[in-house]
Protein backbone atom coordinates (compact mmCIF):
# COMPACT_ATOMS: atom_id res chain seq x y z
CA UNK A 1 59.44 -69.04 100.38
CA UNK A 2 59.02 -71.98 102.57
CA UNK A 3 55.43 -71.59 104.35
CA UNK A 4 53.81 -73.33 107.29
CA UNK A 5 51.64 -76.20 107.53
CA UNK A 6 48.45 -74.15 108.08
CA UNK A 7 45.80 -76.65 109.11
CA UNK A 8 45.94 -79.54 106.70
CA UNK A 9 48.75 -82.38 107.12
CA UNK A 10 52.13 -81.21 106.53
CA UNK A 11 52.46 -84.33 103.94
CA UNK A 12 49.56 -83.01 102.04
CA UNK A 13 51.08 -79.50 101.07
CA UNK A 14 52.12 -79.70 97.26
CA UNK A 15 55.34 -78.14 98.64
CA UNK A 16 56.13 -80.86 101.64
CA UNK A 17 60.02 -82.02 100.96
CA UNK A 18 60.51 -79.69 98.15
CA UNK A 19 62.00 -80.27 95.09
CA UNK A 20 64.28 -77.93 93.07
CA UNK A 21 63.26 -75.03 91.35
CA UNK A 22 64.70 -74.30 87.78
CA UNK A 23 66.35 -71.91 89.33
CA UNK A 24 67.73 -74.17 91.56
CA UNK A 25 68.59 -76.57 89.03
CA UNK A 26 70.53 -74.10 87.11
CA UNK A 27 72.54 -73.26 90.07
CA UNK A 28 73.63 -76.72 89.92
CA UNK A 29 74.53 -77.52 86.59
CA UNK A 30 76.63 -74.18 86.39
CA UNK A 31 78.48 -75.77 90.32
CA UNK A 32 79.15 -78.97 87.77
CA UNK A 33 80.80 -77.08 84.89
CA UNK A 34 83.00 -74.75 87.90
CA UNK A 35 83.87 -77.89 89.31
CA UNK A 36 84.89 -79.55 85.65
CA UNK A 37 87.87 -76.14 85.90
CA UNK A 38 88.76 -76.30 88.98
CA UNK A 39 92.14 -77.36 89.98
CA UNK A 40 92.57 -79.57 92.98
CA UNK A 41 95.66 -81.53 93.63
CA UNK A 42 97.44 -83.26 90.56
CA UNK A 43 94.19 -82.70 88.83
CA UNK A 44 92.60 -79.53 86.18
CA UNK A 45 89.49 -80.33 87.65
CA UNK A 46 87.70 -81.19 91.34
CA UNK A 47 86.96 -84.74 91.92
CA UNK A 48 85.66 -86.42 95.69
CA UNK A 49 86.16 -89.46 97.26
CA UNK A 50 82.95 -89.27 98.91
CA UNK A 51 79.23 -87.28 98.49
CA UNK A 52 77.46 -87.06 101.77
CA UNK A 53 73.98 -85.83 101.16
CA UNK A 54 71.14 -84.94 103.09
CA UNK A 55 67.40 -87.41 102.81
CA UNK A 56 65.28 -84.36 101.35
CA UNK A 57 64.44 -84.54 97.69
CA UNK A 58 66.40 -80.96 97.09
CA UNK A 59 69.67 -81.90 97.76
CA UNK A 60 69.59 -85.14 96.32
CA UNK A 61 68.53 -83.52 93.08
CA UNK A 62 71.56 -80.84 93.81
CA UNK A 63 74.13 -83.95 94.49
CA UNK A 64 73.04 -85.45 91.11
CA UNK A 65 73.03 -82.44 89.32
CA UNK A 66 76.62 -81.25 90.09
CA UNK A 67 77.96 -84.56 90.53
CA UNK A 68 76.29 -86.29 87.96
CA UNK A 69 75.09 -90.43 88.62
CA UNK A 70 77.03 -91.73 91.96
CA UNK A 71 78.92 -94.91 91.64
CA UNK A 72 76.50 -98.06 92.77
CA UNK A 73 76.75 -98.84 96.09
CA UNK A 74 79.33 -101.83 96.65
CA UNK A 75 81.14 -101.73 93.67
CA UNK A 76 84.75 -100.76 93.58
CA UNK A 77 86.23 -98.06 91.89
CA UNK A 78 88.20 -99.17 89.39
CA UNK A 79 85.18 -101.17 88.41
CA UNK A 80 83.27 -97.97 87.70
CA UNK A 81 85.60 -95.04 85.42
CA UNK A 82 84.32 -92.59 83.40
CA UNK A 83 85.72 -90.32 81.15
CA UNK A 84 87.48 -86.55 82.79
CA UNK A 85 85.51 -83.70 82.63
CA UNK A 86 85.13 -82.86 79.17
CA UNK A 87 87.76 -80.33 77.34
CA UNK A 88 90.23 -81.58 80.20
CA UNK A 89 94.03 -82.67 80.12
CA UNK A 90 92.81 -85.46 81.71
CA UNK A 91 90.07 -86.03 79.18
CA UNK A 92 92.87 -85.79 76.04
CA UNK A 93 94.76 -87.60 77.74
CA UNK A 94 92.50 -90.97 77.92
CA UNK A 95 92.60 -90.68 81.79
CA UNK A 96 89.41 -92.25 83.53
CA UNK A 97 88.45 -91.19 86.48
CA UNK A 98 85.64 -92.82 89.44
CA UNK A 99 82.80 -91.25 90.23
CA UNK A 100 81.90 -91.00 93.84
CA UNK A 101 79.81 -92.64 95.90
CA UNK A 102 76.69 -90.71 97.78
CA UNK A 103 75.78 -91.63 101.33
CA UNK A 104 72.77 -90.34 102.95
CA UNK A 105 73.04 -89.29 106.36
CA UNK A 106 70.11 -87.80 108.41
CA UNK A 107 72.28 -85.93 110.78
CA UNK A 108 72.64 -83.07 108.08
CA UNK A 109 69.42 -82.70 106.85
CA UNK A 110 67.46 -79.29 107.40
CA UNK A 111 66.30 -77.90 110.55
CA UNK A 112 63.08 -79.59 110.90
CA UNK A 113 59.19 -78.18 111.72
CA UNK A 114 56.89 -76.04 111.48
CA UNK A 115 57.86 -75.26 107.60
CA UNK A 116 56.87 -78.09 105.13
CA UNK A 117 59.57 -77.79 103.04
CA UNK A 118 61.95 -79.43 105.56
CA UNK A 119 59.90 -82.44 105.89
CA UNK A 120 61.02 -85.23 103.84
CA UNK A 121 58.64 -88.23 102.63
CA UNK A 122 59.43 -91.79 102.86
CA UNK A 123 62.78 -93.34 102.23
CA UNK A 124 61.19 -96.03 100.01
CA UNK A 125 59.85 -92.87 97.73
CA UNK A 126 62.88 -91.08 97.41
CA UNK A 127 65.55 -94.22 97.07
CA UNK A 128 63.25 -95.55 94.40
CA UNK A 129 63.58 -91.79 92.44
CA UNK A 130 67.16 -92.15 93.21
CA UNK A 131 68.54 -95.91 93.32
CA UNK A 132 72.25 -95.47 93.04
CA UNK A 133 72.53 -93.50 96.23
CA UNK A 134 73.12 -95.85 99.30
CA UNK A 135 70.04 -95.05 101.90
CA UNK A 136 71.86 -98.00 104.28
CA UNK A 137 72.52 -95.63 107.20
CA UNK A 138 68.94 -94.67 107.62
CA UNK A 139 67.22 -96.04 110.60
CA UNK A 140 63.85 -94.66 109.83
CA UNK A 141 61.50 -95.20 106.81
CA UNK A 142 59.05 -92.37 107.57
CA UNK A 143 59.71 -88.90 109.08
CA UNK A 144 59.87 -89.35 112.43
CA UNK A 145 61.34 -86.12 113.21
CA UNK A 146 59.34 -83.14 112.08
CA UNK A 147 56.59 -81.59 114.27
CA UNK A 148 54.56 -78.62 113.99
CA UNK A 149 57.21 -77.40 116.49
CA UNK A 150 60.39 -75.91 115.17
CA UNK A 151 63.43 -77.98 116.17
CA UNK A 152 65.31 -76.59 119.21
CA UNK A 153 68.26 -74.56 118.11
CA UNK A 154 70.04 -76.43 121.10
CA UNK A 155 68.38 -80.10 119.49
CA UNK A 156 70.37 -78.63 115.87
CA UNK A 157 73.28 -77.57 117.11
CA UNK A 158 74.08 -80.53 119.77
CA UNK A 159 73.58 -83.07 115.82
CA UNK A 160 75.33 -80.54 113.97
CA UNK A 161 78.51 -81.31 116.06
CA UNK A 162 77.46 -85.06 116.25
CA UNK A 163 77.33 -84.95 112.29
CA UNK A 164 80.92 -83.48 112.51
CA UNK A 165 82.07 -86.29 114.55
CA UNK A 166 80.86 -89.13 112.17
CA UNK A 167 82.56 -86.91 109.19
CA UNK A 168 85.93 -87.02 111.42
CA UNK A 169 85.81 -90.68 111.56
CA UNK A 170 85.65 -91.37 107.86
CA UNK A 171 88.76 -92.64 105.89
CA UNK A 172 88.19 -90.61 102.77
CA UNK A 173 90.17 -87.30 102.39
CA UNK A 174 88.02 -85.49 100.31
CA UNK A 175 84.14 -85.18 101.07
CA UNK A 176 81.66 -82.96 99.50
CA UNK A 177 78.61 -82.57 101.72
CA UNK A 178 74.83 -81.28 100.02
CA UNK A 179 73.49 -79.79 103.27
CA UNK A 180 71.41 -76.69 103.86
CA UNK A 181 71.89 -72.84 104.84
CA UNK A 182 69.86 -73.64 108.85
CA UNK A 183 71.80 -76.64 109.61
CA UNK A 184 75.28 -75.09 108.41
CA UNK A 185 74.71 -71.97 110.22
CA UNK A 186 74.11 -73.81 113.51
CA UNK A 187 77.00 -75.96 112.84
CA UNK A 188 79.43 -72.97 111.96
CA UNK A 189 77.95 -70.69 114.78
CA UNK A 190 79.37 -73.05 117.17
CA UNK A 191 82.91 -72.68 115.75
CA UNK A 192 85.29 -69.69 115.30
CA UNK A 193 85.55 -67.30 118.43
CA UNK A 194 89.11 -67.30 118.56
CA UNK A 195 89.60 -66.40 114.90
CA UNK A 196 89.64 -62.73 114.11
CA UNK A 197 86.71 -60.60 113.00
CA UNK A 198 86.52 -61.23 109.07
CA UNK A 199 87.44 -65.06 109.30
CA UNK A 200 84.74 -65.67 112.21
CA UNK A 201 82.32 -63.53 110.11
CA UNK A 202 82.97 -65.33 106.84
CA UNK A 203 82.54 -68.71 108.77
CA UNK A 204 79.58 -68.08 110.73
CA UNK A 205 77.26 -65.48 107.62
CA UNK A 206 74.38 -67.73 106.37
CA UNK A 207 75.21 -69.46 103.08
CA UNK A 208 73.53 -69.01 99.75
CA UNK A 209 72.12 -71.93 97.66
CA UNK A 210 74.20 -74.19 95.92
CA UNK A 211 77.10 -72.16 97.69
CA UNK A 212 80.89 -73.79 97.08
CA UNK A 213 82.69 -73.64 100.64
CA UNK A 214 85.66 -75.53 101.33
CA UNK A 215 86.68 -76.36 104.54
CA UNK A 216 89.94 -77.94 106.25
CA UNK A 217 88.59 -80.60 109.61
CA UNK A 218 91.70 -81.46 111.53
CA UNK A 219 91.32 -84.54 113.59
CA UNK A 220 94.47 -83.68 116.21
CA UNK A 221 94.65 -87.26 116.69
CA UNK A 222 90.77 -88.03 117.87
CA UNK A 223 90.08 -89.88 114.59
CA UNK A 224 89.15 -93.09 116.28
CA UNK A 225 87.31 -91.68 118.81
CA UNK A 226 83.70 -92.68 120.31
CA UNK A 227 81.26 -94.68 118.41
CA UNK A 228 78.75 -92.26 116.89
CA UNK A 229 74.69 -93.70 117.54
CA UNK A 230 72.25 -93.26 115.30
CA UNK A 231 70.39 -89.96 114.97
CA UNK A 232 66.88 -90.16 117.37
CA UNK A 233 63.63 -87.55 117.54
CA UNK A 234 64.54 -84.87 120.18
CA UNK A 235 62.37 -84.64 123.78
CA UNK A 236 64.26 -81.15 124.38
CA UNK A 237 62.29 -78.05 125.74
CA UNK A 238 62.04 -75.10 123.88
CA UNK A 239 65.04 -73.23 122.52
CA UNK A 240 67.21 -71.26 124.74
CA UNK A 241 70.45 -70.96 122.96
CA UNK A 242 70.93 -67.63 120.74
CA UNK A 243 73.29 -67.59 117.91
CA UNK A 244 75.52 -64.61 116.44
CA UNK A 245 74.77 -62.66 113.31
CA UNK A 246 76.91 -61.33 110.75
CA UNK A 247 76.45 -57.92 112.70
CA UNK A 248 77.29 -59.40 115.95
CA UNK A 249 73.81 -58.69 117.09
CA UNK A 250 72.39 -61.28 119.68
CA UNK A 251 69.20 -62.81 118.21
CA UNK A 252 67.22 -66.01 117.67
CA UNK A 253 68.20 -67.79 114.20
CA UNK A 254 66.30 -66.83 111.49
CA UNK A 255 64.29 -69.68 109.91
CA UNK A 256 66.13 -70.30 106.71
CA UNK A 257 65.24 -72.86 104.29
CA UNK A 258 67.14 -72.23 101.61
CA UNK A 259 69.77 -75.69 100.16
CA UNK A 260 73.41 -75.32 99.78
CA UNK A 261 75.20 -77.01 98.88
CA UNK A 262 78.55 -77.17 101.16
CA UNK A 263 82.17 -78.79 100.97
């Protein structure tokens, strides 16, 4: 459970940008060894090009727990091989493989305010806890986005889709994103009217932590499309915009805080 500030500083609550449970860090390391057997491609196991994680402490701890230590930032791949999963083909075989790097993009983190969890401290704490990720494409050091206020579900949705956008524009074909159950369900929630019943349904239900989901993003050609600016604090006015649930009931989003971790 993710509580409110109450009336001390959000920073100040023991559980502001929350780490991992061991619960939580379970969930990961058992991701890692279902990712070590599963088949993608030419390949007995799942490998990316590319980790795109969120700036809160939870799902960089998630991203280094199923994906193990990221390549360094700048350095090529074939600089950097390790061993195939253990027990693999590969692995018998001598084949080495490159470990991906991790970016960190704000544009996916939680839905910010009012819960401390979804805070996140500095960037000069967390990149020194985690120095291999590349924090480059962070404009701001301290939190300049969460309020008391809950962020608009219009604010979430309208960088949801801008979050999209950047991940059309990137050159690598395979991308796992560490995101969280909020921000996927107003990115999803946008999507999927035209599909029928069970596959909107199945889109749009509110993920579970450390939840696998794969997903296919056609481009139809708008690859090189607008430039993308950097992610700013909102000025919106309060929420108007009501999303779907899995019953088809019209109501507000719930206020999730739960991390999973998404594909």
């Amino acid at each position: 459970t993710c509580p409110p500030r109450g009336s001390a500083p959000a920073s100040a609550h023991k559980l502001y940008d929350s780490r991992l449970t061991a619960k939580g860090i379970d969930q990961a390391e058992r991701l890692r060894a279902h990712l070590a057997k599963r088949p993608s491609g030419s390949r007995s196991f799942t490998a990316f090009d590319l980790v795109v994680v969120s700036p809160l402490t939870r799902t960089c701890e998630t991203a280094l727990g199923v994906f193990g230590q990221p390549r360094e930032p700048g350095k090529p791949a074939f600089l950097a091989t390790t061993n195939a999963p253990e027990g693999s083909p590969e692995k018998l075989a001598g084949v080495k493989v490159a470990p991906p790097r991790f970016l960190v993009r704000e544009e996916c983190r939680e839905r910010w305010g009012h819960y401390v969890c979804d805070g996140r401290r500095p960037i000069r704490e967390i990149a020194a806890e985690f120095p291999n990720f590349d924090f480059s494409e962070i404009v701001h050091d301290d939190d300049v986005f969460y309020t008391d206020e809950r962020e608009t579900d219009e604010h979430c949705c309208a960088r949801a889709v801008k979050f999209l956008e950047w991940l059309n524009k990137r050159p690598e074909k395979c991308i796992a994103v560490v995101t969280h159950s909020s921000f996927l369900r107003h990115l999803f929630g946008q999507f999927g009217e035209a599909l029928h019943d069970d596959d909107r349904d199945s889109l749009q239900r509110l993920a579970g932590n450390c939840e696998l989901r794969s997903i296919v993003l056609c481009s139809h050609g708008n690859k090189d499309g607008k430039a993308i600016d950097p992610l700013m604090p909102p000025t919106q006015a309060p929420s108007t915009v009501r999303m779907n649930s899995e019953s088809g009931i019209t109501h507000k989003v719930p206020e999730e805080s739960e991390e999973p971790i998404k594909f």
